[in-house]
N, C-alpha and C. Protein backbone atom coordinates (compact mmCIF):
# COMPACT_ATOMS: atom_id res chain seq x y z
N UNK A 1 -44.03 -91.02 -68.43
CA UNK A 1 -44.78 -89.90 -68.95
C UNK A 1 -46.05 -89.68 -68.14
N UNK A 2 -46.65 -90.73 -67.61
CA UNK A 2 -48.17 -90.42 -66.64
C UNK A 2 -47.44 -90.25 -65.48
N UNK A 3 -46.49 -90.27 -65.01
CA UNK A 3 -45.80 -90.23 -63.43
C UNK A 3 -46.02 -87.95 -63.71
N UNK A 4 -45.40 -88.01 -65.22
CA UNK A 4 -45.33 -86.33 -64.70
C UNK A 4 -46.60 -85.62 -65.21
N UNK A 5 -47.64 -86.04 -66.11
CA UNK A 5 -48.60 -85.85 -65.95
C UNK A 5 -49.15 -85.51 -64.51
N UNK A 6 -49.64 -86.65 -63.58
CA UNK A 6 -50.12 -86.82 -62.71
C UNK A 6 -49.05 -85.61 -61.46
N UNK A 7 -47.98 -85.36 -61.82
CA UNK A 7 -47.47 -84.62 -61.10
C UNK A 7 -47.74 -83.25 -61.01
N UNK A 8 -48.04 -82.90 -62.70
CA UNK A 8 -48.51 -81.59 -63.13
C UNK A 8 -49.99 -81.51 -62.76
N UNK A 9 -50.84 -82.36 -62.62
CA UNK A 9 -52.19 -82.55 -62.18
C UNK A 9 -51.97 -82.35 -60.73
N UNK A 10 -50.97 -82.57 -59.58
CA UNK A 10 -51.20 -82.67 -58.74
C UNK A 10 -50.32 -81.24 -58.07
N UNK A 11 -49.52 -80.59 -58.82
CA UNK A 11 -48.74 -79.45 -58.78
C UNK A 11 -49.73 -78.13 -58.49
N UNK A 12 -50.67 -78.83 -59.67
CA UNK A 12 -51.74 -77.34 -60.35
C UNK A 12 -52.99 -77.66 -59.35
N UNK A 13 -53.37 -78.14 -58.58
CA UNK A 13 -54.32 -78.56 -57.72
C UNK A 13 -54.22 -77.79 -56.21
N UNK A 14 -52.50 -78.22 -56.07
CA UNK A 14 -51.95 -77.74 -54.97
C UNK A 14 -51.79 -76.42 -54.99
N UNK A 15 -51.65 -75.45 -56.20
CA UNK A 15 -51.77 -74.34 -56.41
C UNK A 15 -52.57 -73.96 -56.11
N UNK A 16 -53.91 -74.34 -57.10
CA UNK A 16 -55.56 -73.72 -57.08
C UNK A 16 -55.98 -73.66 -55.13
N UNK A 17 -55.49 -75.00 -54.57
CA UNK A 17 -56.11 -74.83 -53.26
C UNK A 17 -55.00 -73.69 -52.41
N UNK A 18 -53.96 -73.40 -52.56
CA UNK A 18 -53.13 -72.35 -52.04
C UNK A 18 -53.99 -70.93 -52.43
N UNK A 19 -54.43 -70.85 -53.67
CA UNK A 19 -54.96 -70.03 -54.08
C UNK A 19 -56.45 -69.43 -53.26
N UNK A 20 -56.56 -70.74 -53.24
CA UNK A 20 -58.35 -70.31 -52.98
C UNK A 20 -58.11 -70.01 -50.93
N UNK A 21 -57.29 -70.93 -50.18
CA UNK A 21 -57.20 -70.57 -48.51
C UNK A 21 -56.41 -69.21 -48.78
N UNK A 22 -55.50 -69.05 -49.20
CA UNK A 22 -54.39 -67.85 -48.92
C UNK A 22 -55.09 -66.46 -49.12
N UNK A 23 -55.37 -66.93 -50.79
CA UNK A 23 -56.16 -65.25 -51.41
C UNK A 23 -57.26 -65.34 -51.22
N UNK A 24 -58.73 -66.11 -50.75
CA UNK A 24 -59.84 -66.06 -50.77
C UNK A 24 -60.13 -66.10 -48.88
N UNK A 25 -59.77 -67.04 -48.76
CA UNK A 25 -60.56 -67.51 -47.02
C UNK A 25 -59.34 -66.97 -46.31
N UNK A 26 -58.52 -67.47 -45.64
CA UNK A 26 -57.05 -66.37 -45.15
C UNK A 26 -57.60 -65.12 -44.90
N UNK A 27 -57.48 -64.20 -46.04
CA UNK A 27 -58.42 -62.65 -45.97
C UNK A 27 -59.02 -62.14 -44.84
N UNK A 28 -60.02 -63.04 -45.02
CA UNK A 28 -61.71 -63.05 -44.76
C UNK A 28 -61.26 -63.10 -43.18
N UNK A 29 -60.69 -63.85 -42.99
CA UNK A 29 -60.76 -64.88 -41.50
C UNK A 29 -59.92 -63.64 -40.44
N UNK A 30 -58.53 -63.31 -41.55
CA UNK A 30 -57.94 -62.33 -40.90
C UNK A 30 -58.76 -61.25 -40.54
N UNK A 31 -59.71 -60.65 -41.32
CA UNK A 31 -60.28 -59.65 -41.02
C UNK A 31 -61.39 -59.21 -40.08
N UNK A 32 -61.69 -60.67 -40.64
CA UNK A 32 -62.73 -60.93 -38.83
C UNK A 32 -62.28 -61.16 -37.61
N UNK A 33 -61.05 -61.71 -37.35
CA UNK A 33 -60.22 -61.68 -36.34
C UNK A 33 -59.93 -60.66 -35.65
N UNK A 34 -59.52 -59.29 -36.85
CA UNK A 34 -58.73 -57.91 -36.33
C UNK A 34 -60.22 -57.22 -35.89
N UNK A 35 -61.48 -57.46 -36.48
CA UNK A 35 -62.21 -56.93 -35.95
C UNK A 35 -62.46 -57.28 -34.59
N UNK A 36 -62.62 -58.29 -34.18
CA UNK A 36 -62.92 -58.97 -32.69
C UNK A 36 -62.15 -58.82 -32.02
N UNK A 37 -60.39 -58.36 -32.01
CA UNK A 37 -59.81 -58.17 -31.37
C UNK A 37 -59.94 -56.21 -31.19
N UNK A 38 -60.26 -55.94 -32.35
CA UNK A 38 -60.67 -54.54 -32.02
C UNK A 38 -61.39 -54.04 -30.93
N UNK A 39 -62.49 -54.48 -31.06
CA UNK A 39 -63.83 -54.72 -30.12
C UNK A 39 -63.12 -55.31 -28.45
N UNK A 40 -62.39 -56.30 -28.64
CA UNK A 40 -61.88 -56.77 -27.74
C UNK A 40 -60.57 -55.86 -26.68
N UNK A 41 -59.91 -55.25 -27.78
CA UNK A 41 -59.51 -53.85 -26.99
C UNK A 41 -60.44 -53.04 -26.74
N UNK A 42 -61.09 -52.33 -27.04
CA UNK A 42 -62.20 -51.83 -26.28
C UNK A 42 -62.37 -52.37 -25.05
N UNK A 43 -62.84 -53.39 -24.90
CA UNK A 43 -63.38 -53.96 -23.82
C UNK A 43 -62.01 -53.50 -22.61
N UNK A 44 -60.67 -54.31 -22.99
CA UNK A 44 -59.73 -54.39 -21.98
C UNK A 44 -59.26 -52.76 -21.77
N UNK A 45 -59.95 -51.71 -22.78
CA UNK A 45 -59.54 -50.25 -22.25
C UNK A 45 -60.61 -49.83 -20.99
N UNK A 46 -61.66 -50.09 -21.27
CA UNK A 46 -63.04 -50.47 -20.22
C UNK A 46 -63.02 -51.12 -19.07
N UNK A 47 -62.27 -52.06 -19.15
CA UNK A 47 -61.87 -52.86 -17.89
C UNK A 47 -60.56 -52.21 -16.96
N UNK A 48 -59.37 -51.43 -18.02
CA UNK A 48 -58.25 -50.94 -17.53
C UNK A 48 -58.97 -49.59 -16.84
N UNK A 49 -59.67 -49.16 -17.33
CA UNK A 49 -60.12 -47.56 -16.36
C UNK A 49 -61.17 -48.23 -14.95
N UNK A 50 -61.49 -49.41 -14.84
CA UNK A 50 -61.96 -49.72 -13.92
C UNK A 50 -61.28 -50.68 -12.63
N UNK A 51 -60.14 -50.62 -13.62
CA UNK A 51 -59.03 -51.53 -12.87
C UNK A 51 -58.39 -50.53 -11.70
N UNK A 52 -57.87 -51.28 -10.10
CA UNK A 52 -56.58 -50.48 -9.45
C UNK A 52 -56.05 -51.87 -8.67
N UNK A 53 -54.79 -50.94 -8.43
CA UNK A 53 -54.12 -52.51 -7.24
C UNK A 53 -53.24 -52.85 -8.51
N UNK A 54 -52.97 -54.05 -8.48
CA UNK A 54 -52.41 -54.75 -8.76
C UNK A 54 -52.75 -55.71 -9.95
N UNK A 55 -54.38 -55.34 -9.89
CA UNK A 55 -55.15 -56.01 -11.55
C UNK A 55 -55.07 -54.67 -12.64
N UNK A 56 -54.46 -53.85 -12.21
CA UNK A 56 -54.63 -52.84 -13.11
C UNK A 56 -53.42 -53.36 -13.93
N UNK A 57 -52.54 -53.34 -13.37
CA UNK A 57 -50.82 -54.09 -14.15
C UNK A 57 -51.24 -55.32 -14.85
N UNK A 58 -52.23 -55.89 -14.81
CA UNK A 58 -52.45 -57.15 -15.48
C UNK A 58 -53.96 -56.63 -16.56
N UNK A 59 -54.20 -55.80 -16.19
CA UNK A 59 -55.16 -55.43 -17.28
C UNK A 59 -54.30 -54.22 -18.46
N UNK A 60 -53.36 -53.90 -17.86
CA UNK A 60 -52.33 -53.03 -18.80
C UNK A 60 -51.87 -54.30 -19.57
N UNK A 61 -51.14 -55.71 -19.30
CA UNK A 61 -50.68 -56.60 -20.15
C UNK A 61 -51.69 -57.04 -21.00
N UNK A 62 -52.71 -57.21 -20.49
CA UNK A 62 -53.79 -57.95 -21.45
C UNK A 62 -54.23 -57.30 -22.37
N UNK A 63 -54.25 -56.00 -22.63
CA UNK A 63 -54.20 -54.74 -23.42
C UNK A 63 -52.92 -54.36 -24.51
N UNK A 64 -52.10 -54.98 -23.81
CA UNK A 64 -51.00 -54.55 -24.69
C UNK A 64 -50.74 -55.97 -25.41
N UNK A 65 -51.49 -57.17 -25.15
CA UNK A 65 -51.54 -58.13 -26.12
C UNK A 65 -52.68 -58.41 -26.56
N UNK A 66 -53.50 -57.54 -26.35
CA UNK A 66 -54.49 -57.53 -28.06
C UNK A 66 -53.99 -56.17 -28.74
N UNK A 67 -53.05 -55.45 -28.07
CA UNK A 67 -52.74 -54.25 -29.09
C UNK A 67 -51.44 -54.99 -29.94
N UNK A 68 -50.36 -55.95 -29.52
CA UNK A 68 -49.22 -56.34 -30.12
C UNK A 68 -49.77 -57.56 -30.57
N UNK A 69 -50.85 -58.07 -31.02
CA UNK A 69 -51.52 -59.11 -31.77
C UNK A 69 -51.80 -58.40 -33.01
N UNK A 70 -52.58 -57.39 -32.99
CA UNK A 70 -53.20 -56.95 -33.73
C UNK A 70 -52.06 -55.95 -34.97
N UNK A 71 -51.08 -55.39 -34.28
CA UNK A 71 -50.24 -54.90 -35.28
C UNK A 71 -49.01 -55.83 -35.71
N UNK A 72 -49.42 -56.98 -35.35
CA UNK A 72 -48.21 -58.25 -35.58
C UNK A 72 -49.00 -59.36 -36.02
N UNK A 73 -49.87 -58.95 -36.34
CA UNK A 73 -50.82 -59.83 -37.34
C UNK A 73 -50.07 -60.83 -38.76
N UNK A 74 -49.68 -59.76 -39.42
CA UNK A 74 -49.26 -60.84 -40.72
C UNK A 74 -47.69 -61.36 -40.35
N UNK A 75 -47.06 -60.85 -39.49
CA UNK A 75 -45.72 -62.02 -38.90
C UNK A 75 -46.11 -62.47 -38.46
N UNK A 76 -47.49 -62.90 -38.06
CA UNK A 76 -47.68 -63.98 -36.52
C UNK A 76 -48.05 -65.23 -37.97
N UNK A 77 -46.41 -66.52 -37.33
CA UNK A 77 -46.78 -67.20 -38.76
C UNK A 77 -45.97 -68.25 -37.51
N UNK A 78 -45.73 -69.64 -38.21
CA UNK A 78 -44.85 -70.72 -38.19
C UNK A 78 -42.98 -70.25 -37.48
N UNK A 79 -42.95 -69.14 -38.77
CA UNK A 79 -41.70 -68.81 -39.12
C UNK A 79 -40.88 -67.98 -37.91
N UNK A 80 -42.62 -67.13 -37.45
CA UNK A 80 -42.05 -66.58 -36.48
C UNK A 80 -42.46 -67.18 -34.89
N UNK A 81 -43.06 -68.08 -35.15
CA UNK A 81 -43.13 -69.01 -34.17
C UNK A 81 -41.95 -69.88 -33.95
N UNK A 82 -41.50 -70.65 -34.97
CA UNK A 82 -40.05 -71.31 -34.91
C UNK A 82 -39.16 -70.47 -34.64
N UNK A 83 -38.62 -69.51 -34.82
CA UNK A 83 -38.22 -68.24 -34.13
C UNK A 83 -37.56 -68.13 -32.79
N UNK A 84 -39.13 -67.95 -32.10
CA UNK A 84 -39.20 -67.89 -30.69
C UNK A 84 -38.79 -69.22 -30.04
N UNK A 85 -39.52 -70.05 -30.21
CA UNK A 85 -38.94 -71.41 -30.18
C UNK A 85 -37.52 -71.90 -29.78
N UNK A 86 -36.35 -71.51 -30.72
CA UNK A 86 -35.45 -71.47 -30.94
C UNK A 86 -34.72 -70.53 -29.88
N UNK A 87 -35.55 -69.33 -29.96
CA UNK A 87 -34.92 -68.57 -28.87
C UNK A 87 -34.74 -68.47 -27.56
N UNK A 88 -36.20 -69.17 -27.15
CA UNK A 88 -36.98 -69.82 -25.95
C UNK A 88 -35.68 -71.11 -25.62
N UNK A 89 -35.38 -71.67 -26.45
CA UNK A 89 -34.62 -72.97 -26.01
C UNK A 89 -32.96 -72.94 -26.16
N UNK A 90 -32.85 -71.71 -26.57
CA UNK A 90 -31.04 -71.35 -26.37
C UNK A 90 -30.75 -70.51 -25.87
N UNK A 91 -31.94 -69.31 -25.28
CA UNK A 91 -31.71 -68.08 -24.40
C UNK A 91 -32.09 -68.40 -23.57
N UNK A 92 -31.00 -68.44 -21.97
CA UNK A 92 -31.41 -69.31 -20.79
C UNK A 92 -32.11 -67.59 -19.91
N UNK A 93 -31.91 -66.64 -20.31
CA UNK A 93 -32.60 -65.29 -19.62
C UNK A 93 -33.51 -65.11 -20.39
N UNK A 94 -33.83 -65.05 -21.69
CA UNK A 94 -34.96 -64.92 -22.45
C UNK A 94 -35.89 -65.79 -22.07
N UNK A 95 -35.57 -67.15 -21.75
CA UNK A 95 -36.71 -68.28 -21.13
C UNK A 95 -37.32 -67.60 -19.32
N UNK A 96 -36.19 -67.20 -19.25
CA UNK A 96 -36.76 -66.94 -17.31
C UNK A 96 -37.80 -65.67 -17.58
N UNK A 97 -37.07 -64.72 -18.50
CA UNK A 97 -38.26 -63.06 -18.30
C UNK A 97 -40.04 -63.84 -19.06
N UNK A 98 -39.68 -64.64 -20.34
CA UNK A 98 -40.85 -65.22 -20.62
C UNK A 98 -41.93 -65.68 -19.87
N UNK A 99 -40.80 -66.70 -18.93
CA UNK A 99 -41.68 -67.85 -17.95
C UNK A 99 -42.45 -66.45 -17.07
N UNK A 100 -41.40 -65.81 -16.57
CA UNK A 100 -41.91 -64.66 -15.34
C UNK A 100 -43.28 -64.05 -15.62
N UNK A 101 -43.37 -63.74 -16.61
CA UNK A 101 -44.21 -62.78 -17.44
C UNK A 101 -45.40 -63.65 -17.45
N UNK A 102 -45.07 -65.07 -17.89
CA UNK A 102 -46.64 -65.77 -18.09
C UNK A 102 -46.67 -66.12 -16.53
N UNK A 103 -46.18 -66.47 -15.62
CA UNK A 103 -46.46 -66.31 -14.00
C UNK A 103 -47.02 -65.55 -13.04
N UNK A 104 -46.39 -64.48 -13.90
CA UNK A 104 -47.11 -63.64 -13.19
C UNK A 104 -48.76 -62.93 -13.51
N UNK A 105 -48.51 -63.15 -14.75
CA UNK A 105 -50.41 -62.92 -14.86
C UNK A 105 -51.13 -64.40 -14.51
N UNK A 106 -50.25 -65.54 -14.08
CA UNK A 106 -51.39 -66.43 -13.60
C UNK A 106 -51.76 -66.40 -12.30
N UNK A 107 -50.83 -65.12 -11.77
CA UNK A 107 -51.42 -65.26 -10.27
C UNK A 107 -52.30 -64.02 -9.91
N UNK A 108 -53.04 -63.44 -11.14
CA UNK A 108 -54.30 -62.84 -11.46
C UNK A 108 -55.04 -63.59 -10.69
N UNK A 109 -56.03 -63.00 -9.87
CA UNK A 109 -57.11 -64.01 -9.34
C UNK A 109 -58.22 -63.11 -10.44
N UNK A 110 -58.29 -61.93 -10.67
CA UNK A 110 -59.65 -61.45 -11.46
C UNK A 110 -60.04 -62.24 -12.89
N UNK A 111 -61.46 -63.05 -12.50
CA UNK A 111 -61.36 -64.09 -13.64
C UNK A 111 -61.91 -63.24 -14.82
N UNK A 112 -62.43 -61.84 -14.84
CA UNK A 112 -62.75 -61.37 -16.41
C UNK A 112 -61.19 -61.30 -17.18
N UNK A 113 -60.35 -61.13 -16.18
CA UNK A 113 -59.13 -60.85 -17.08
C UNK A 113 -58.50 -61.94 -17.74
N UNK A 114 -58.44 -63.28 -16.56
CA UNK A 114 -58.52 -64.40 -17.00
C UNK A 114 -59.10 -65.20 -18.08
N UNK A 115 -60.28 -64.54 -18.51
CA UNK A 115 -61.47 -64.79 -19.31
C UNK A 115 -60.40 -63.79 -20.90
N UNK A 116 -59.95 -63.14 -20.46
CA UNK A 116 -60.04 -61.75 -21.81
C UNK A 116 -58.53 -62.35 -22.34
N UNK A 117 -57.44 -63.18 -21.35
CA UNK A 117 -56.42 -63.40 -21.83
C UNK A 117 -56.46 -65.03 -22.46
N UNK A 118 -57.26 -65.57 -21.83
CA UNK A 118 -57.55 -66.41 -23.08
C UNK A 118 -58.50 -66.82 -24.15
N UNK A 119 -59.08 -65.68 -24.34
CA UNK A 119 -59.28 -65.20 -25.86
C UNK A 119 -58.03 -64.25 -26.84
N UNK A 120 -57.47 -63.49 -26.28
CA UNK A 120 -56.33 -63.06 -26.60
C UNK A 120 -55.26 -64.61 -27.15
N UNK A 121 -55.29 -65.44 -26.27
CA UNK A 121 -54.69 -66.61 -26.85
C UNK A 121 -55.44 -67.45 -27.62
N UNK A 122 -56.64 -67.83 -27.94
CA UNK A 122 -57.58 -68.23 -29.15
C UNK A 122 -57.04 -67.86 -30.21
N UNK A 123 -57.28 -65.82 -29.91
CA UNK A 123 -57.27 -65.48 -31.44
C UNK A 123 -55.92 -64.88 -31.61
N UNK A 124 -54.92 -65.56 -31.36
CA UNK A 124 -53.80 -65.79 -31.86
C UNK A 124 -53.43 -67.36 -32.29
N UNK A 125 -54.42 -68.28 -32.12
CA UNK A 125 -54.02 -69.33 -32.93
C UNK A 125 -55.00 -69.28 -33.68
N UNK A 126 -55.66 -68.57 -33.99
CA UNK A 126 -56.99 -68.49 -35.15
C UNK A 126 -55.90 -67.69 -36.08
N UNK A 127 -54.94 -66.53 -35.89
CA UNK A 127 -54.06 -66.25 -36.58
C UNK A 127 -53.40 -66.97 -37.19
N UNK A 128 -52.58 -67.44 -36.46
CA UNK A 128 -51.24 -68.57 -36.85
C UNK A 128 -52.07 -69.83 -37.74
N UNK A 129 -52.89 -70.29 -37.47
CA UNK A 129 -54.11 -70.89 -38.39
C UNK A 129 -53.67 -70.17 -39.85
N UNK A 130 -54.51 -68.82 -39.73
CA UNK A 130 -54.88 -68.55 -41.38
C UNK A 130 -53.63 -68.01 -42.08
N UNK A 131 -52.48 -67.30 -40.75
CA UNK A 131 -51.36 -67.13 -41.82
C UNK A 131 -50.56 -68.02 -42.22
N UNK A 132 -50.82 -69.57 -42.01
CA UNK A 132 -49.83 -70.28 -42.27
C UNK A 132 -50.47 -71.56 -43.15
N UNK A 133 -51.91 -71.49 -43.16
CA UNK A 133 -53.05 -72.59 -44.37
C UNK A 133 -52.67 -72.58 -45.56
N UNK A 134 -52.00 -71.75 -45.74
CA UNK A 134 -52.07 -71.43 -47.80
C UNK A 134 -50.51 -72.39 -47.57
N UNK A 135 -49.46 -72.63 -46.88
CA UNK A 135 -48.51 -73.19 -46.77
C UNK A 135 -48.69 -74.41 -46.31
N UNK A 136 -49.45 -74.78 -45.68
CA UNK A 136 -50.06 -76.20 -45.30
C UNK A 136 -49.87 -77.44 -45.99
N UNK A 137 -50.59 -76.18 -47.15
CA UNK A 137 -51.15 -77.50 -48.33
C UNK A 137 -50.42 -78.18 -48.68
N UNK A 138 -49.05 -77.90 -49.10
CA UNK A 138 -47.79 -78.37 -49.31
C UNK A 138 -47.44 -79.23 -48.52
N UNK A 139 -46.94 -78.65 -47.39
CA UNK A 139 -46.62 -79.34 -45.97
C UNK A 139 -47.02 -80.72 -45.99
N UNK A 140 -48.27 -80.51 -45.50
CA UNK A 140 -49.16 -81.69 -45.05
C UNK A 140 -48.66 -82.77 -45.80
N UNK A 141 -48.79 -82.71 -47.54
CA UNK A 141 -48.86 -84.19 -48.20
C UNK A 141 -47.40 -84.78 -47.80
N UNK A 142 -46.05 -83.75 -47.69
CA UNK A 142 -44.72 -84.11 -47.58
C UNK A 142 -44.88 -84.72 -46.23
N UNK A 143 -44.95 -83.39 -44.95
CA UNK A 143 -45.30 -84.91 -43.81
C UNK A 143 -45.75 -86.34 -43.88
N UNK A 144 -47.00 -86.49 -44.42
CA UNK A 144 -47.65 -87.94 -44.65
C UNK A 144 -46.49 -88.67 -45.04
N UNK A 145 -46.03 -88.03 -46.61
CA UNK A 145 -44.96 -89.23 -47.30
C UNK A 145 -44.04 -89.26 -46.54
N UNK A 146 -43.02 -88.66 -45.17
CA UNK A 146 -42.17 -88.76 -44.66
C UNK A 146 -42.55 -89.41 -43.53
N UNK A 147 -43.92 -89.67 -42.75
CA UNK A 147 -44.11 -90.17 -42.46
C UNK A 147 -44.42 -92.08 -42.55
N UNK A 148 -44.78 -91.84 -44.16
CA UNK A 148 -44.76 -93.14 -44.47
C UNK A 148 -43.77 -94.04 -44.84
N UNK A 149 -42.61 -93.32 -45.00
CA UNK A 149 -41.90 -93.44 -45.77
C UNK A 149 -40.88 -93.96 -44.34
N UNK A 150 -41.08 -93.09 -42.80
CA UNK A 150 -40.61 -93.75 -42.25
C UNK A 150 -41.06 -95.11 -41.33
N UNK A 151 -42.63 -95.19 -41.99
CA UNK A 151 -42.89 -96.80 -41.13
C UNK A 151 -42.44 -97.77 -42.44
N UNK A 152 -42.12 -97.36 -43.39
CA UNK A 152 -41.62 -98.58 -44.70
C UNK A 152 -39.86 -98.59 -44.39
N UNK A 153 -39.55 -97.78 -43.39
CA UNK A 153 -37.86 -98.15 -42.97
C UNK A 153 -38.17 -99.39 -41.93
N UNK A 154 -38.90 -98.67 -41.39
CA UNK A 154 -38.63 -100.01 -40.09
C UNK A 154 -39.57 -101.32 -40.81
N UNK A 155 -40.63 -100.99 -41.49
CA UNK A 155 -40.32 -102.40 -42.20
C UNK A 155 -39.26 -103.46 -42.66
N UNK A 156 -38.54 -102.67 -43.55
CA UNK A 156 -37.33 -102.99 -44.05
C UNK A 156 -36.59 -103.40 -43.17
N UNK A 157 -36.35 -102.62 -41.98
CA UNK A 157 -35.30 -103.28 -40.95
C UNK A 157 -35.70 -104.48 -40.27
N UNK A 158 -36.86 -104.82 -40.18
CA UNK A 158 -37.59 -105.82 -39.78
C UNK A 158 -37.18 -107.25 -40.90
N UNK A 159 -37.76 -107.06 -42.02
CA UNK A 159 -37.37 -108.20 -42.88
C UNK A 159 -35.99 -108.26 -42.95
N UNK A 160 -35.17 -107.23 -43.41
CA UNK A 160 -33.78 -107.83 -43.06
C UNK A 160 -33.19 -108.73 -42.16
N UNK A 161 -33.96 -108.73 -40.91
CA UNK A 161 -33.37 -109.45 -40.47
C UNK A 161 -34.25 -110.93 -40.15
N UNK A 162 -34.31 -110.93 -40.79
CA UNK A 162 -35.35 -112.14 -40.77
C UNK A 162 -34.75 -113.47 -41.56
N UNK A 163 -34.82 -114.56 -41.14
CA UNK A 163 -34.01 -115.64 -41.91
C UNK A 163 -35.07 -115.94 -43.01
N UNK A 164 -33.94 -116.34 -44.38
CA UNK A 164 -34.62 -116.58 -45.38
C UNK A 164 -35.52 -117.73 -45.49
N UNK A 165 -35.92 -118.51 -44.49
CA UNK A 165 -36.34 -119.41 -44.54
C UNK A 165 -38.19 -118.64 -44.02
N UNK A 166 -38.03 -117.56 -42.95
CA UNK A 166 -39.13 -117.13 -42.19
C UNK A 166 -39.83 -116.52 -43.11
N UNK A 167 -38.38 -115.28 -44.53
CA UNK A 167 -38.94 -114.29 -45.69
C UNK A 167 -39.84 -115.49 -46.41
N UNK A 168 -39.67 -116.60 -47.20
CA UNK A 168 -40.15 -117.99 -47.93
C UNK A 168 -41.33 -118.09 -47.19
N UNK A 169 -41.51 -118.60 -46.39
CA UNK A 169 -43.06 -118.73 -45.28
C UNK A 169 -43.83 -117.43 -45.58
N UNK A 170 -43.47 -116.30 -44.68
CA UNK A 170 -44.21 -114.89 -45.11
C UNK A 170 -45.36 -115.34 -46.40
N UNK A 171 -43.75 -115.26 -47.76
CA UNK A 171 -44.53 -115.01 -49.03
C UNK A 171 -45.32 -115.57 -49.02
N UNK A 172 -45.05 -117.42 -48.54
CA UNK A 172 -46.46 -118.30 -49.39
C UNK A 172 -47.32 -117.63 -48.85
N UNK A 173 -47.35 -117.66 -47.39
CA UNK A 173 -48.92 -117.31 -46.99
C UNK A 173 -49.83 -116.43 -47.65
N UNK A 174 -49.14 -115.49 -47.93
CA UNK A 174 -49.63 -114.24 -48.46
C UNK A 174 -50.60 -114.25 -49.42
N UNK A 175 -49.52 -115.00 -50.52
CA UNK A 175 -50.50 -115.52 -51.63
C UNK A 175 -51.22 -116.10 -51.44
């Protein structure tokens, strides 16, 4: 009876804090984000009219990923990260146009752009951060216990094999 007590104590806890990152801070964080990336397009439209050559094509990408950040805001999660992931590692042409794509803006030498695309990558893990905290909470404690749960296997496999004479020794000492 205190096992489900303590479960319902620990159910309704896990709630309240889902509650308070998801619907309270989450919000907030998102919204300050879309603003800075707002501002931050600005900037890369400012930089694209001053752009030619060949940094202009790389100031068009860096533009079009604070514009496809910003309207892919609440999918940008875990879910759709595992996703890509998945897709990245069983699509052998989807991996090459990817790789190409991040290659080729590293051979950008203009370091403001350099500078603007990784903030563009910041505040997309400042995203993936707040859309995926309110789910965390959960997460996290199950990792730990599956984690613990797998150094108490290899315990186990350890004493098993251990002669009963070595398990007898162990105990006394212990005590």
């Amino acid at each position: 009876m205190i096992f489900l007590g303590i479960l319902i104590l620990a159910l309704t806890l896990f709630a309240f804090l889902h509650f308070i990152a998801d619907g309270i801070l989450a919000p907030s964080e998102q919204m300050l984000v879309r603003l800075k990336l707002l501002h931050a397009t600005e900037e890369a439209e400012e930089l694209l009219e001053r752009s030619s050559g060949p940094n202009r094509q790389h100031a068009l990408r860096v533009r079009s990923s604070y514009q496809n950040l910003i309207n892919d805001m609440p999918r940008f999660n875990l879910w759709t990260f595992a996703a890509f992931k998945h897709k990245f590692d069983t699509d052998e042409r989807f991996r090459k146009e990817a790789i190409a794509r991040v290659q080729e803006f590293d051979s950008c030498g203009d370091e403001e752009l350099i500078e603007m695309r990784r903030r563009v990558v910041r505040y997309g893990d400042k995203i993936l951060l707040w859309n995926t905290i309110g789910w965390g909470i959960y997460i996290v404690p199950v990792a730990v216990c599956m984690a613990a749960f797998s150094k108490i296997q290899n315990g186990i496999k350890a004493i098993i094999t251990l002669p009963p004479s070595k398990l007898d020794e162990i105990q006394r000492n212990f005590a």
